[in-house]
N, C-alpha and C. Protein backbone atom coordinates (compact mmCIF):
# COMPACT_ATOMS: atom_id res chain seq x y z
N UNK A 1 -5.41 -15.13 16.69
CA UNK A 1 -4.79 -16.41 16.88
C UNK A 1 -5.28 -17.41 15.84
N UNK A 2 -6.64 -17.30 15.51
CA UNK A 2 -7.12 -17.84 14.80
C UNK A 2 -6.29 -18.24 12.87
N UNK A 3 -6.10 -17.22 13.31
CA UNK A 3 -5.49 -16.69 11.50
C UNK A 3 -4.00 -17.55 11.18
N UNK A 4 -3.34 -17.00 12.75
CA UNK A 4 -2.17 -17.72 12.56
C UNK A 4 -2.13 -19.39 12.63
N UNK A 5 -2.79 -20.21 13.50
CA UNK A 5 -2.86 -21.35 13.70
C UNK A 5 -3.46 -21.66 12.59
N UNK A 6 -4.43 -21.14 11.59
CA UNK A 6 -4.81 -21.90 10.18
C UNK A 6 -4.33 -21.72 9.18
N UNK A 7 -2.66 -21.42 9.57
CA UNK A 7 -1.05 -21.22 8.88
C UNK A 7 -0.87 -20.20 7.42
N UNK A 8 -2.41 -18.82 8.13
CA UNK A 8 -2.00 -17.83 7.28
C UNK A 8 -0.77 -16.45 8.32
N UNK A 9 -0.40 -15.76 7.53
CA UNK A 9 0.41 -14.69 8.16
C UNK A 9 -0.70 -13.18 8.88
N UNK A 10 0.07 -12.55 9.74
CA UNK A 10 -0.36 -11.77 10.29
C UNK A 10 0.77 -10.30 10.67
N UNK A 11 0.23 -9.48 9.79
CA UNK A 11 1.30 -8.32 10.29
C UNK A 11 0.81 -7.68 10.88
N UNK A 12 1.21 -6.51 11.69
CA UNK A 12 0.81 -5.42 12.59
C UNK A 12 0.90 -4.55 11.51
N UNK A 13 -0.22 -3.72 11.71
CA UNK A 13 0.05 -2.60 10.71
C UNK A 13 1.20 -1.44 10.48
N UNK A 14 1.77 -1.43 11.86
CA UNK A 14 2.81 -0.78 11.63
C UNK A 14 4.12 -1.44 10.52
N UNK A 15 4.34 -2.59 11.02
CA UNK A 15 4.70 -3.21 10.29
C UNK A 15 4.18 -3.72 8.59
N UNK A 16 3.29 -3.77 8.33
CA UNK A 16 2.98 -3.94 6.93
C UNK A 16 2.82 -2.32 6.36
N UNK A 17 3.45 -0.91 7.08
CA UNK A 17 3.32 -0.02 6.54
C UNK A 17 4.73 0.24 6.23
N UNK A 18 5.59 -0.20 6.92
CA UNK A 18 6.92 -0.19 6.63
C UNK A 18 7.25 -1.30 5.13
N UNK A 19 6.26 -2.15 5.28
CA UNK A 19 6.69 -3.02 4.05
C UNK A 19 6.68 -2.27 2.81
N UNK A 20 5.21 -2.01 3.00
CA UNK A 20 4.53 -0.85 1.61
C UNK A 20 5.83 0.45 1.38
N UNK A 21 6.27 0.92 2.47
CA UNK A 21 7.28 2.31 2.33
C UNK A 21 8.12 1.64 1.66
N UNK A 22 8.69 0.52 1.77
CA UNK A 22 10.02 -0.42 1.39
C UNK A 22 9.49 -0.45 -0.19
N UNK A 23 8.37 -0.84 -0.31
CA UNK A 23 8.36 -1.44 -1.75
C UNK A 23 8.07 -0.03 -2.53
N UNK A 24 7.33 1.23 -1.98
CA UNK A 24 7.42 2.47 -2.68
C UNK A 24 8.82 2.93 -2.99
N UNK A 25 9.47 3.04 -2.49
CA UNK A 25 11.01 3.32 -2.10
C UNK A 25 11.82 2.57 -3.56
N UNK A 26 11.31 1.09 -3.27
CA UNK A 26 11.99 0.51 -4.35
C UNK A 26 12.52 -0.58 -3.69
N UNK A 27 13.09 -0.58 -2.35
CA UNK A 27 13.87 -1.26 -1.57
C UNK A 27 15.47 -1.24 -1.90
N UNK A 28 15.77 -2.16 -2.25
CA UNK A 28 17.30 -2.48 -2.89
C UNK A 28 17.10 -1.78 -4.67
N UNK A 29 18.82 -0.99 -4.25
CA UNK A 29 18.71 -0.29 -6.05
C UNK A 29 18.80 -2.02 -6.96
N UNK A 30 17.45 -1.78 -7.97
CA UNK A 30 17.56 -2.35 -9.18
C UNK A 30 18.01 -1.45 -10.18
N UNK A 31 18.12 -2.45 -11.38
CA UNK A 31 17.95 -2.28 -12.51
C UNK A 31 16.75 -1.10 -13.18
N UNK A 32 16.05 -1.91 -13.42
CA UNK A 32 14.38 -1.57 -13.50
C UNK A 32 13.37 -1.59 -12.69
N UNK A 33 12.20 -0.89 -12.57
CA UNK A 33 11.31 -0.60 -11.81
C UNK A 33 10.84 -2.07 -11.25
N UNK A 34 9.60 -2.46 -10.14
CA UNK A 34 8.98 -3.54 -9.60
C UNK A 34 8.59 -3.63 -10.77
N UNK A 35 8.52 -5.04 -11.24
CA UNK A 35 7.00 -5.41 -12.81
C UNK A 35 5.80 -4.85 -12.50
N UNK A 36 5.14 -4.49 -13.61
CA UNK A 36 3.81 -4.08 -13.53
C UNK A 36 3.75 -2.80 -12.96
N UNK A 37 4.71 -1.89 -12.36
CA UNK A 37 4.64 -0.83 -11.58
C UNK A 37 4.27 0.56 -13.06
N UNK A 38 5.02 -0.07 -13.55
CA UNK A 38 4.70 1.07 -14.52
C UNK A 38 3.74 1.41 -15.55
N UNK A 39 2.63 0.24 -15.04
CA UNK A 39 1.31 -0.01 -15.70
C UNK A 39 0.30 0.36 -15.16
N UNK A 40 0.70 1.01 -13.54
CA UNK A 40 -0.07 2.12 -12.63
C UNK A 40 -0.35 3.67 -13.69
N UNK A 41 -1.27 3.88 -12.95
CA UNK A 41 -1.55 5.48 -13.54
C UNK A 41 -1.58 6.40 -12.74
N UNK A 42 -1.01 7.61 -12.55
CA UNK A 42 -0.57 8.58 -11.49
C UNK A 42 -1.66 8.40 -10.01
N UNK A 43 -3.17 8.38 -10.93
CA UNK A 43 -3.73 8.23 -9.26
C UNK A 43 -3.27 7.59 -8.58
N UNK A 44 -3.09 5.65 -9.11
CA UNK A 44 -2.85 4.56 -8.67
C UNK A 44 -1.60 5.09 -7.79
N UNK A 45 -0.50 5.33 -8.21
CA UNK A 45 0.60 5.49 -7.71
C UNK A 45 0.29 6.50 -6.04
N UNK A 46 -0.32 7.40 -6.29
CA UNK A 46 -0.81 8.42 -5.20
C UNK A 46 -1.28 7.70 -4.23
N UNK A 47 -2.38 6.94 -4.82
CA UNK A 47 -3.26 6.23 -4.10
C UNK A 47 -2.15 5.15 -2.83
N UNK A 48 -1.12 4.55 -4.00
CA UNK A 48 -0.41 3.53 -3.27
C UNK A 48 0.77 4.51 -2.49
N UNK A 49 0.94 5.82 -2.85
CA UNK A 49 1.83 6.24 -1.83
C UNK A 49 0.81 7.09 -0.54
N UNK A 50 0.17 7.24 -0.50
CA UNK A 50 -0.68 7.06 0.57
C UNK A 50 -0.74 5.80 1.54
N UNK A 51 -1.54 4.86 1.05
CA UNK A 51 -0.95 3.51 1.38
C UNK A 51 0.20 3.29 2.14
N UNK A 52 1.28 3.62 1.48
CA UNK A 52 2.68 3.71 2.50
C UNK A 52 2.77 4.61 3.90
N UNK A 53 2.10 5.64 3.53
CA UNK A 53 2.08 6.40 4.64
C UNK A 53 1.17 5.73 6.14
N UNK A 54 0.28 4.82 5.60
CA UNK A 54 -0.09 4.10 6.09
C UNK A 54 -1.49 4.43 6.76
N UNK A 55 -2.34 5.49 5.61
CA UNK A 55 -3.85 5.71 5.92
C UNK A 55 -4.42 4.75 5.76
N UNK A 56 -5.79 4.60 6.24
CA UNK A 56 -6.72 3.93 6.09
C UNK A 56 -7.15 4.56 4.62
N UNK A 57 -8.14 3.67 4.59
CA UNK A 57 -9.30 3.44 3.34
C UNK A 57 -10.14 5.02 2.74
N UNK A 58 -10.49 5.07 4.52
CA UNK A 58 -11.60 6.44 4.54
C UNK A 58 -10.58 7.38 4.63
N UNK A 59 -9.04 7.60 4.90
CA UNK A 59 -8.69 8.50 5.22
C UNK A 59 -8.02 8.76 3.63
N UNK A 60 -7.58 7.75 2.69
CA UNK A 60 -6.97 8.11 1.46
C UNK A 60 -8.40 8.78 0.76
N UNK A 61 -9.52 7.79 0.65
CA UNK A 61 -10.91 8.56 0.12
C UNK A 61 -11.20 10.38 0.30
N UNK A 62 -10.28 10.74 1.56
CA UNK A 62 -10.90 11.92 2.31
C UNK A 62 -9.46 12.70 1.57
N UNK A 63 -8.28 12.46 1.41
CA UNK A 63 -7.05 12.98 0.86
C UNK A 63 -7.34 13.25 -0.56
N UNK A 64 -7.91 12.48 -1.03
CA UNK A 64 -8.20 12.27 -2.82
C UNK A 64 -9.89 12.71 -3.11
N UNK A 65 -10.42 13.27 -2.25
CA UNK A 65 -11.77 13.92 -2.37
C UNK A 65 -12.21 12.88 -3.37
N UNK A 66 -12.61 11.42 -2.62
CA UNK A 66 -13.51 10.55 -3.20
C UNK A 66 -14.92 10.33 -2.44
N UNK A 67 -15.91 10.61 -2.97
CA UNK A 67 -17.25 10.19 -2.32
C UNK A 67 -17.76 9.52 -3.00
N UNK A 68 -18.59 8.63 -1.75
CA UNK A 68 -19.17 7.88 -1.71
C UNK A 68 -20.08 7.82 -2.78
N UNK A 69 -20.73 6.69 -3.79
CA UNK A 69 -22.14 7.26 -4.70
C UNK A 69 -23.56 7.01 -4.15
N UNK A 70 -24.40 7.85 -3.82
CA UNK A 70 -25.66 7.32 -3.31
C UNK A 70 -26.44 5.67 -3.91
């Protein structure tokens, strides 16, 4: 409540995973790609279509065999 009354936004994650699918997707056919999209590098892109799918943090880390550094 807090978040919203100090007139920032609040999505449900289900909902901000549908956003992310929307914007992987492309949403509406353009022209050309989102800006800057094509300045990603294959991880990035992986990484962010994960993201869409709508893992967590530890669970894309655990998909992409990233560990932790002591």
């Amino acid at each position: 409540m807090r978040v919203v009354a100090s007139g920032n936004a609040l999505l449900s994650p289900a909902i901000t995973r549908q956003v992310i699918e929307e914007f992987v997707r492309g949403g509406a056919p353009r022209a050309r790609p989102a800006p800057g999209l094509e300045l990603l590098t294959a991880r990035e892109l992986e990484v962010l279509r994960h993201m869409a799918k709508g893992l967590s943090n530890a669970e894309i880390a655990a998909e992409l065999v990233v560990r932790r550094r002591p």
